[in-house]
N, C-alpha and C. Protein backbone atom coordinates (compact mmCIF):
# COMPACT_ATOMS: atom_id res chain seq x y z
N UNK A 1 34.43 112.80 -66.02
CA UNK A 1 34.93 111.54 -65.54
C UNK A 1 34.83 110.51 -66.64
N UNK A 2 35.95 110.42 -67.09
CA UNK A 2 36.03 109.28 -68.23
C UNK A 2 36.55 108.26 -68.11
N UNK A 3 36.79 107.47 -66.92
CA UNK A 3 37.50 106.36 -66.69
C UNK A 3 36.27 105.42 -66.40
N UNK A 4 36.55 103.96 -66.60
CA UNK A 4 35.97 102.91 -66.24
C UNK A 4 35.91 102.83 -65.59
N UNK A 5 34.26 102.13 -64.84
CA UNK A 5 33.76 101.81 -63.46
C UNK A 5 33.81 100.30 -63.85
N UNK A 6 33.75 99.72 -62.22
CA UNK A 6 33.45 98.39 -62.07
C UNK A 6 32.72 98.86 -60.75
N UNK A 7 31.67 97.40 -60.84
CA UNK A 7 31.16 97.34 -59.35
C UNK A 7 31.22 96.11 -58.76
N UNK A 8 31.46 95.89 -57.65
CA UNK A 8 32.04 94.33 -57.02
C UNK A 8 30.95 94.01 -56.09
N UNK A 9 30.32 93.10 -56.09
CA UNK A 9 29.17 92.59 -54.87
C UNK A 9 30.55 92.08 -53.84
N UNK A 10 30.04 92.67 -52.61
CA UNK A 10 30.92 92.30 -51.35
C UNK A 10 30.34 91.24 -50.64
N UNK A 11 31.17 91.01 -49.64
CA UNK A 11 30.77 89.54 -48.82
C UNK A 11 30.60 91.04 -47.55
N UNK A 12 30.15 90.74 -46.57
CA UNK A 12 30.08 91.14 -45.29
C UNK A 12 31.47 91.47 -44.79
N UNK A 13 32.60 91.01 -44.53
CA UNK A 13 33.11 91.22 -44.12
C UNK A 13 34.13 92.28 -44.97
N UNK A 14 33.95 92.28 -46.43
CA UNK A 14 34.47 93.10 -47.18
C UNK A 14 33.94 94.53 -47.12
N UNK A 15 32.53 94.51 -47.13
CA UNK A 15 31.86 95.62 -46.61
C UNK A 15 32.69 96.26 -45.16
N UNK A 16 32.75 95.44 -44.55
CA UNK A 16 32.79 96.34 -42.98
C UNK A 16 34.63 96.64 -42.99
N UNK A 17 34.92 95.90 -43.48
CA UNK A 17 36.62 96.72 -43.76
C UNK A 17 36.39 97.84 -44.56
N UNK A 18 35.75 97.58 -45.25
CA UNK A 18 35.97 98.86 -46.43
C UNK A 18 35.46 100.26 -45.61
N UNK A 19 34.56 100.14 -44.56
CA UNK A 19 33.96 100.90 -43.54
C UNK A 19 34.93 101.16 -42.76
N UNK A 20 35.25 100.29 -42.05
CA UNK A 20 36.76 100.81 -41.27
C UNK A 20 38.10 101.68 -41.94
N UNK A 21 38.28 101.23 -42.97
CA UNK A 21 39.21 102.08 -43.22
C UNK A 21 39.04 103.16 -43.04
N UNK A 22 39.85 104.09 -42.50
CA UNK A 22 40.45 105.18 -41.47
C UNK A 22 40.55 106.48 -42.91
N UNK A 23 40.95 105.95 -43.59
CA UNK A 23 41.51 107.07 -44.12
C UNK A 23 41.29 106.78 -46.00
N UNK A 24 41.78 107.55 -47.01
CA UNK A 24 41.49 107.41 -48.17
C UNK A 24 42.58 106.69 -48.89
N UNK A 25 44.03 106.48 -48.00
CA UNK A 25 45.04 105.53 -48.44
C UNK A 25 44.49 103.68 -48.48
N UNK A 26 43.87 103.91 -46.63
CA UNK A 26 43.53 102.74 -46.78
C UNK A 26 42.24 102.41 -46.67
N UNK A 27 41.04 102.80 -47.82
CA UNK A 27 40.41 102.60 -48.81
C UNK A 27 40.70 102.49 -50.25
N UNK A 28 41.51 102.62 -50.81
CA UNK A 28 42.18 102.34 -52.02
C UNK A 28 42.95 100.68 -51.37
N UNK A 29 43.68 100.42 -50.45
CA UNK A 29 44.01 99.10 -49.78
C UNK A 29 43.26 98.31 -50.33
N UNK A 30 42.06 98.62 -49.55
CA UNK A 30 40.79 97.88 -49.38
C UNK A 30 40.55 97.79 -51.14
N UNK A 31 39.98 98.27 -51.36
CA UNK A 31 39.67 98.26 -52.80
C UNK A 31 40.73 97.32 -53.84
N UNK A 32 41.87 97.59 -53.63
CA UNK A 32 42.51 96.73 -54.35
C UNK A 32 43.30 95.11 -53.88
N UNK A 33 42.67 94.81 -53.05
CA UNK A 33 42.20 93.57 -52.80
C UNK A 33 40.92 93.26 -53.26
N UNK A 34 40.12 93.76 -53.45
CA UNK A 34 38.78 93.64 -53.78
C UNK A 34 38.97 93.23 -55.53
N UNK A 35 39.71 93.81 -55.98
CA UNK A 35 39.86 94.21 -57.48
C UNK A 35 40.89 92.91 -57.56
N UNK A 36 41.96 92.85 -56.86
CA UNK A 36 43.01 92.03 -57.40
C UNK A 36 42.20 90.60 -56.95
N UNK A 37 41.27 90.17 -56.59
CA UNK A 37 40.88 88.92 -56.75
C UNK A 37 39.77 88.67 -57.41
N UNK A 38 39.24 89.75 -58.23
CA UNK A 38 38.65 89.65 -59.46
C UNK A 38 37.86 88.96 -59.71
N UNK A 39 36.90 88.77 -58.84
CA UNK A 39 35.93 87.36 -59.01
C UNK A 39 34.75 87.86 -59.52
N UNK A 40 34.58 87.50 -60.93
CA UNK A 40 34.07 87.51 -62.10
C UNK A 40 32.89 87.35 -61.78
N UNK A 41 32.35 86.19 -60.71
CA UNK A 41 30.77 86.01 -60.60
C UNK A 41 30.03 87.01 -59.41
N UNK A 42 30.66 88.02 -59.19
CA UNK A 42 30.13 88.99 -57.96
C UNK A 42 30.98 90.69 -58.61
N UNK A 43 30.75 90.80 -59.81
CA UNK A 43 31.46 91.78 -60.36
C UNK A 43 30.79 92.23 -61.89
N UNK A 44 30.98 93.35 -61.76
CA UNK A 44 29.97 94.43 -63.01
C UNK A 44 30.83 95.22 -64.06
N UNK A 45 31.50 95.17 -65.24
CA UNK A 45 32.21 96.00 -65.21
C UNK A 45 31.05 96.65 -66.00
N UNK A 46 31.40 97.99 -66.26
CA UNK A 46 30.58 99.12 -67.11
C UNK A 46 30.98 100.35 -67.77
N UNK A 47 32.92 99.87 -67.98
CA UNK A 47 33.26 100.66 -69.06
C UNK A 47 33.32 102.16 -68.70
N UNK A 48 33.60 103.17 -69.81
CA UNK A 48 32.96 104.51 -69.48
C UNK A 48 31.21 104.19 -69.36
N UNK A 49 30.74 103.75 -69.53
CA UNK A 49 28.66 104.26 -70.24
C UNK A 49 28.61 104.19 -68.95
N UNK A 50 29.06 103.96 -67.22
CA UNK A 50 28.95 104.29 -66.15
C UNK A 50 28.31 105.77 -66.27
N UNK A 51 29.10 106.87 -66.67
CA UNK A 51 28.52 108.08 -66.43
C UNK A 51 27.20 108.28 -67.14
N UNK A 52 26.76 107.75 -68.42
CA UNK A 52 25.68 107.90 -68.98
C UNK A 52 24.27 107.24 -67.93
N UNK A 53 24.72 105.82 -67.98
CA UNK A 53 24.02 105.17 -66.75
C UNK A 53 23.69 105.94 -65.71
N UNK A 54 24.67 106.40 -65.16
CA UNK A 54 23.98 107.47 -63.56
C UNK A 54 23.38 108.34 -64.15
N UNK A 55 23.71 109.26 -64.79
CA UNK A 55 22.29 110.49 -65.30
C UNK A 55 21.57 109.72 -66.00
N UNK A 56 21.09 108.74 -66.85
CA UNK A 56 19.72 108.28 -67.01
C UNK A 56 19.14 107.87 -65.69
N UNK A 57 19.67 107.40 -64.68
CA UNK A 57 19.27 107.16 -63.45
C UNK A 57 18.40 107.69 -62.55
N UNK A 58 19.44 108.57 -62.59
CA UNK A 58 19.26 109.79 -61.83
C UNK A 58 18.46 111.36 -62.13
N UNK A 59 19.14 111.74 -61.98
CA UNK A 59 18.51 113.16 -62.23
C UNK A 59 19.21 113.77 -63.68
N UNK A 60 20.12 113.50 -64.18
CA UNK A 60 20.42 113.64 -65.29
C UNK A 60 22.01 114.43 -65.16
N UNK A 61 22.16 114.82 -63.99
CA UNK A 61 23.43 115.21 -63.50
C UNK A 61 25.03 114.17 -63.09
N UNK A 62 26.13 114.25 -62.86
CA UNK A 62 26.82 113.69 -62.38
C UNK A 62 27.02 113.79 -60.79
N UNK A 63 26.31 113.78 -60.21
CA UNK A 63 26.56 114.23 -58.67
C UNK A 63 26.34 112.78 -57.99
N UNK A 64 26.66 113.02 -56.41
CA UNK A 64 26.63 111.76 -56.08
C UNK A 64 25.10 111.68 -55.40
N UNK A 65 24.61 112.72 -54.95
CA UNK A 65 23.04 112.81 -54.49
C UNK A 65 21.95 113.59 -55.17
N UNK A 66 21.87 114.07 -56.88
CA UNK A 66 20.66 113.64 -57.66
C UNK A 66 19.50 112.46 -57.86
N UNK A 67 18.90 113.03 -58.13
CA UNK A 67 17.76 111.70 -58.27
C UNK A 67 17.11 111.35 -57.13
N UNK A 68 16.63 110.16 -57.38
CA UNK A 68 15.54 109.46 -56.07
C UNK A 68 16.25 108.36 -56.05
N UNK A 69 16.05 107.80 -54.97
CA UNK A 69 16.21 106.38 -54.40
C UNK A 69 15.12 105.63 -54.74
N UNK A 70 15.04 104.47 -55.64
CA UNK A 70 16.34 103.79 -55.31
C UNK A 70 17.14 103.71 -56.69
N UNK A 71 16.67 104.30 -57.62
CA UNK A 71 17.69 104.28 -59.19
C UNK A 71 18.97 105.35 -58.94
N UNK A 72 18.79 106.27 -58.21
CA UNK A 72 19.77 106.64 -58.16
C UNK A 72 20.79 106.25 -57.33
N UNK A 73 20.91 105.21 -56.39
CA UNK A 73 21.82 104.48 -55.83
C UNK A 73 22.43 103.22 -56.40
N UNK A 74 22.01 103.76 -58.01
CA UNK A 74 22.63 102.49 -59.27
C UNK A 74 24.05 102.48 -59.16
N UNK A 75 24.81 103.93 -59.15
CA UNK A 75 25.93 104.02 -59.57
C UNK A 75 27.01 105.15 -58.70
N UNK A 76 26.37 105.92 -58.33
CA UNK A 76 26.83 107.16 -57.35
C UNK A 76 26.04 107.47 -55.95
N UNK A 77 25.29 106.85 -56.07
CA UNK A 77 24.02 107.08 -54.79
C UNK A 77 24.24 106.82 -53.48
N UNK A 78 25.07 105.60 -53.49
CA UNK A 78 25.46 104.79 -52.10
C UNK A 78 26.26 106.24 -50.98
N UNK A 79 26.96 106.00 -50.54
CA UNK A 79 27.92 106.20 -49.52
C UNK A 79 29.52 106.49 -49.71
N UNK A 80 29.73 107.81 -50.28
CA UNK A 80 31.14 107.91 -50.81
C UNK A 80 32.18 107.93 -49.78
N UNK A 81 33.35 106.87 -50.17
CA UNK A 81 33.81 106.68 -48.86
C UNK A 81 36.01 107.38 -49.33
N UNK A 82 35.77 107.92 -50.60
CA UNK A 82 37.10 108.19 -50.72
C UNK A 82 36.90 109.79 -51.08
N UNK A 83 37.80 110.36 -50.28
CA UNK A 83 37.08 111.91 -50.50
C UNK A 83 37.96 112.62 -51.64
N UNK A 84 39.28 112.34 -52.31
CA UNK A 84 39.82 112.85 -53.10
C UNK A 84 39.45 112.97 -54.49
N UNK A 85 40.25 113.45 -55.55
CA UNK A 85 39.73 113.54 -56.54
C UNK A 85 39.95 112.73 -57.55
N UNK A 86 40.85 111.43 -57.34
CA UNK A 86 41.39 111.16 -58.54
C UNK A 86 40.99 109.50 -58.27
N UNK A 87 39.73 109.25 -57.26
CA UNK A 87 39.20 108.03 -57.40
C UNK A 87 37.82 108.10 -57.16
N UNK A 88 36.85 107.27 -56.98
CA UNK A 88 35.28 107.41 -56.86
C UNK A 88 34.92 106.23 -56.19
N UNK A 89 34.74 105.70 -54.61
CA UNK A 89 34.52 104.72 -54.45
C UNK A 89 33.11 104.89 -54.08
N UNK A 90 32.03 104.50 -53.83
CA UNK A 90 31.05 104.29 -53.06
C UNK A 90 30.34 102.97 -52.81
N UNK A 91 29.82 102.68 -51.67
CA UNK A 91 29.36 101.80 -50.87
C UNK A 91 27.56 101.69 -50.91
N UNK A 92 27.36 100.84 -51.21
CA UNK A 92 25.54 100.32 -50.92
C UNK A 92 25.44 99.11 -49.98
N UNK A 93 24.68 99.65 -49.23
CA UNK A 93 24.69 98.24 -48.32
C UNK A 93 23.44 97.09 -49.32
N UNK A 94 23.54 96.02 -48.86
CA UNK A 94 22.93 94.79 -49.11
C UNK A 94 21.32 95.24 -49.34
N UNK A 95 20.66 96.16 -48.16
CA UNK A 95 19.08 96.51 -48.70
C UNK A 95 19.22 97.47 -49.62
N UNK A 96 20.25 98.58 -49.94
CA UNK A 96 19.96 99.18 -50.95
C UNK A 96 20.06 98.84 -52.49
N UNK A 97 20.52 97.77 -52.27
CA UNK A 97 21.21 96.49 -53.26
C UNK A 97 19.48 95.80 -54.01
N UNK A 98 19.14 95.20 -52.89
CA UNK A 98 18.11 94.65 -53.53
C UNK A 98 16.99 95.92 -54.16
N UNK A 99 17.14 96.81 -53.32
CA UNK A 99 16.10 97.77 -54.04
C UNK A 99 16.34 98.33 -55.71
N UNK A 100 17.55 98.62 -55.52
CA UNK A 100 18.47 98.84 -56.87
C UNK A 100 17.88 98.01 -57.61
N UNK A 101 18.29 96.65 -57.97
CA UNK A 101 17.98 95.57 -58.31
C UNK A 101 16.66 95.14 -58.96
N UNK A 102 15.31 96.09 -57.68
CA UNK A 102 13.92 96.11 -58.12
C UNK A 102 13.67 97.03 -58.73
N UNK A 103 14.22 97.95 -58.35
CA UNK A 103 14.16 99.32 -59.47
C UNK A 103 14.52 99.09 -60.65
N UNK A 104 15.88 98.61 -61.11
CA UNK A 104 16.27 98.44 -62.82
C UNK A 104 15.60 97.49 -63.09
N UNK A 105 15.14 96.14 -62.63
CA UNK A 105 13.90 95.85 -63.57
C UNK A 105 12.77 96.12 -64.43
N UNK A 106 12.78 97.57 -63.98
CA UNK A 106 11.99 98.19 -64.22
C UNK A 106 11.96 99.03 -65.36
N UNK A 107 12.90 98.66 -65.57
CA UNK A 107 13.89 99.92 -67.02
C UNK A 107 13.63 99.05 -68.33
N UNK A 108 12.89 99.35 -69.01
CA UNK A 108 13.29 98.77 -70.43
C UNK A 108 13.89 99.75 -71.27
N UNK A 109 14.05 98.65 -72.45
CA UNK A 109 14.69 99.76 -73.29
C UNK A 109 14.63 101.14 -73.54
N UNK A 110 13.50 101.37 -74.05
CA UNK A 110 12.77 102.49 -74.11
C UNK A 110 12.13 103.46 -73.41
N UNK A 111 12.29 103.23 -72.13
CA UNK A 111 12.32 103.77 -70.71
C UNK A 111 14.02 104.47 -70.41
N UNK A 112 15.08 103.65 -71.02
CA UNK A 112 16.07 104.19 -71.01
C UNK A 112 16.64 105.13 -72.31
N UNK A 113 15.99 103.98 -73.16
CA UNK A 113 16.34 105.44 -74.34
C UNK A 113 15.77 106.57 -74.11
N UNK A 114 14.40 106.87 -73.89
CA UNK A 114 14.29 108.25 -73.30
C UNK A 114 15.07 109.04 -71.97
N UNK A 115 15.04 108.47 -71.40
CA UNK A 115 16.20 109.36 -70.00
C UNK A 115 17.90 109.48 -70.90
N UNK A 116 17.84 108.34 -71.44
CA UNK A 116 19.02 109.22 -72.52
C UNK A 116 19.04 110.18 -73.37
N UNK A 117 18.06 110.16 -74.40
CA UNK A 117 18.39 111.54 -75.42
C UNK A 117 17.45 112.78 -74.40
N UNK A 118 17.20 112.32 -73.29
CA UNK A 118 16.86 113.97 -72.27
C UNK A 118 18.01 114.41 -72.04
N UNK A 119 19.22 113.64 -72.07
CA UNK A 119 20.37 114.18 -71.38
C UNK A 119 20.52 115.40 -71.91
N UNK A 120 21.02 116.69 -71.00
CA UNK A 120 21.80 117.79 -71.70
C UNK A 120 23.03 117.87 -72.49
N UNK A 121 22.68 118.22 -73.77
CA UNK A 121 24.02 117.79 -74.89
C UNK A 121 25.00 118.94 -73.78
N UNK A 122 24.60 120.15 -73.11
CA UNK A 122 25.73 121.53 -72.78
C UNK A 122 26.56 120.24 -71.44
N UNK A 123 25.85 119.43 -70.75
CA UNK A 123 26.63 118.92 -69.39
C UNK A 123 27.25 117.29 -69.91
N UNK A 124 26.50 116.60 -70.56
CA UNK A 124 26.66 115.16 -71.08
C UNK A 124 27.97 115.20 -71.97
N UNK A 125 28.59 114.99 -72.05
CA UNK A 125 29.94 114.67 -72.86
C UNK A 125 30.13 113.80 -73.77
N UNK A 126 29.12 112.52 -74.03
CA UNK A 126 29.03 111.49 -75.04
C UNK A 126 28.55 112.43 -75.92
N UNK A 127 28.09 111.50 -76.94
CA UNK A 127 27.64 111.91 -78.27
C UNK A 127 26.17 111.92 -78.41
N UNK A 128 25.89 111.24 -77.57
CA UNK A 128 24.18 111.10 -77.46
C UNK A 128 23.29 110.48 -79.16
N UNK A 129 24.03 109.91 -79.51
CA UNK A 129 23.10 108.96 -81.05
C UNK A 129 23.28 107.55 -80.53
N UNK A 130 22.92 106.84 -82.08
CA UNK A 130 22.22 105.44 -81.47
C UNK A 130 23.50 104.46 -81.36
N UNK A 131 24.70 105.17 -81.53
CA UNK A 131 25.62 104.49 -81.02
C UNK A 131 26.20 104.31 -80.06
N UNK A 132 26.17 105.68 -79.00
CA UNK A 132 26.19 105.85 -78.08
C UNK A 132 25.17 105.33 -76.59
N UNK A 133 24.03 105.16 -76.95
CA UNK A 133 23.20 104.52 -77.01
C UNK A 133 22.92 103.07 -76.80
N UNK A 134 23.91 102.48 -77.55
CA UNK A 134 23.53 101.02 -77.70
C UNK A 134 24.47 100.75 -76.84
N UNK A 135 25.60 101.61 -76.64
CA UNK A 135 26.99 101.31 -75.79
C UNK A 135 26.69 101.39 -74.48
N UNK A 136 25.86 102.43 -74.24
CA UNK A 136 25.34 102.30 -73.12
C UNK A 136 23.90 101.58 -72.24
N UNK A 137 23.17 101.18 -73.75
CA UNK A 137 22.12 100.06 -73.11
C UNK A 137 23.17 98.81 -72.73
N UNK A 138 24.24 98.27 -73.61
CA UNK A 138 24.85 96.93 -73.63
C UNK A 138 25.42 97.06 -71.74
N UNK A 139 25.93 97.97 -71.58
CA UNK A 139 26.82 98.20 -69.89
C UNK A 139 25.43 98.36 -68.88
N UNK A 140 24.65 99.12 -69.41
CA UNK A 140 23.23 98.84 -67.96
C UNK A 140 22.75 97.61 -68.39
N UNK A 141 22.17 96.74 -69.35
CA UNK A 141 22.31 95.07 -69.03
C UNK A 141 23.08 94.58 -68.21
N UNK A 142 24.59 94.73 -68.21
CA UNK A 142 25.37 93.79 -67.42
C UNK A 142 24.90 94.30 -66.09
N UNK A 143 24.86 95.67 -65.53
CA UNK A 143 25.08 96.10 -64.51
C UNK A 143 23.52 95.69 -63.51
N UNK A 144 22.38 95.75 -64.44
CA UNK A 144 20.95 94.94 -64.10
C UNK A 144 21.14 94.32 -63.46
N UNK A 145 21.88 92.78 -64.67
CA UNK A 145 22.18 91.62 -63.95
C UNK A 145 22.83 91.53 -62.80
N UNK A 146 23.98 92.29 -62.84
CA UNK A 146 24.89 92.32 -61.80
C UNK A 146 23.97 91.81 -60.21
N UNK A 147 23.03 93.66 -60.67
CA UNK A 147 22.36 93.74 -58.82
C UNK A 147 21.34 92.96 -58.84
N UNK A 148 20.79 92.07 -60.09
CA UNK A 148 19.84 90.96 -59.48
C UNK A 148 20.90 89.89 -58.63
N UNK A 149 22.29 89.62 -59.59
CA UNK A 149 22.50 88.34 -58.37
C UNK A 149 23.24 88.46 -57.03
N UNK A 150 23.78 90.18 -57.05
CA UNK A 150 23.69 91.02 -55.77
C UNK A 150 22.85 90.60 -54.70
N UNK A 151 21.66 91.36 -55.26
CA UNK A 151 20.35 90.81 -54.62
C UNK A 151 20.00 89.60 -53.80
N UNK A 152 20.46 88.56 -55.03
CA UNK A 152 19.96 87.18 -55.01
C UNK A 152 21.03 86.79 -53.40
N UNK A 153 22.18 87.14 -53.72
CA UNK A 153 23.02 86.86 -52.87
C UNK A 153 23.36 87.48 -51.61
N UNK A 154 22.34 88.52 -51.75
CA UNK A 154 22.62 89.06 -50.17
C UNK A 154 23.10 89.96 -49.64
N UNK A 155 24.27 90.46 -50.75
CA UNK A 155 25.17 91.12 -50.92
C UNK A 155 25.00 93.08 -50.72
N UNK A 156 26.05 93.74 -50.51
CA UNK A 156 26.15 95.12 -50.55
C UNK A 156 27.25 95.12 -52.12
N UNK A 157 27.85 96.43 -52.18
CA UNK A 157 28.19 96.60 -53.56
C UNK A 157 29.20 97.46 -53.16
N UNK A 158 29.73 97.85 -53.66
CA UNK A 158 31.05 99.20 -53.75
C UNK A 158 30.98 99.42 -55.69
N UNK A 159 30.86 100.40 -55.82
CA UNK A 159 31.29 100.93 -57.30
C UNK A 159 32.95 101.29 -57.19
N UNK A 160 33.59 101.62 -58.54
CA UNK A 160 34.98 101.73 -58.02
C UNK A 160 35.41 102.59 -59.54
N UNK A 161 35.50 103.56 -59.27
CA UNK A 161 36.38 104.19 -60.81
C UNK A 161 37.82 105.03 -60.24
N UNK A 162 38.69 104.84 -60.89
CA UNK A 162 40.03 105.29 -60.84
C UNK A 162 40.35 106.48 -61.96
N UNK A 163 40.29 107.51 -61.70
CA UNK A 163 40.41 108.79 -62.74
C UNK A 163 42.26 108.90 -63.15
């Protein structure tokens, strides 16, 4: 999976549509209203280093249920709500939000540089050096911040990658 993730802090009522939707047409709907109003102060982007991010997270795999809660509900963990193959949505509600949130505080650098060069060079697809590295400390900063003002705000989350 090499496409760019974003993650959008939802309002409540964005959450519970995105729940209703019936089907995987209209969850992509949903989603791109979400996306086409682009509001910059409730939004994460994270590039490709998304996939690096979830296996340092997590268990070191790409799956959507590796790892423990609550780091692994950074990026794939939540609630997958589009079942096909050629998008990735998932859902965190508002408490798994703040936990997220308390959990990556918790990450320093060097807490992440190690869960990175553990990665398996045979499953990991980056390059795994300090360039790779820095590309992907710079996208888990934003994404930190993101779920502190997640957090702060109350908010649930949807991740969103388009393959």
């Amino acid at each position: 999976m090499g496409c760019r993730g974003v993650h959008f802090a939802l309002t409540a009522e964005q959450a519970e549509r995105l729940l209703a939707a019936g089907d995987d047409r209209a969850v992509l709907a949903e989603v791109a209203g979400i996306e086409e109003a682009w509001d910059t102060d409730h939004l994460a982007e994270t590039d490709k280093a998304w996939d690096a991010i979830h296996r340092c997270l997590a268990d070191g795999t790409l799956s959507y249920d590796g790892g423990d809660h609550p780091l692994s509900h950074a990026v794939l963990g939540g609630l997958p709500l589009y079942d096909g193959d050629d998008h990735v949505v998932v859902l965190t509600t508002p408490q798994e939000v703040a936990d997220v949130a308390a959990a990556l505080a918790g990450i320093d650098e060097s807490r992440l540089r190690e869960r990175f060069f553990a990665l398996d060079p045979e499953d990991y697809d980056g390059a795994r050096d300090e360039e790779d590295f820095g590309y992907t400390r710079y996208w888990f900063g934003e994404l930190r911040a993101f779920f502190a003002r997640a957090a702060a705000d109350g908010r649930g989350a949807v991740f969103t990658v388009s393959q």
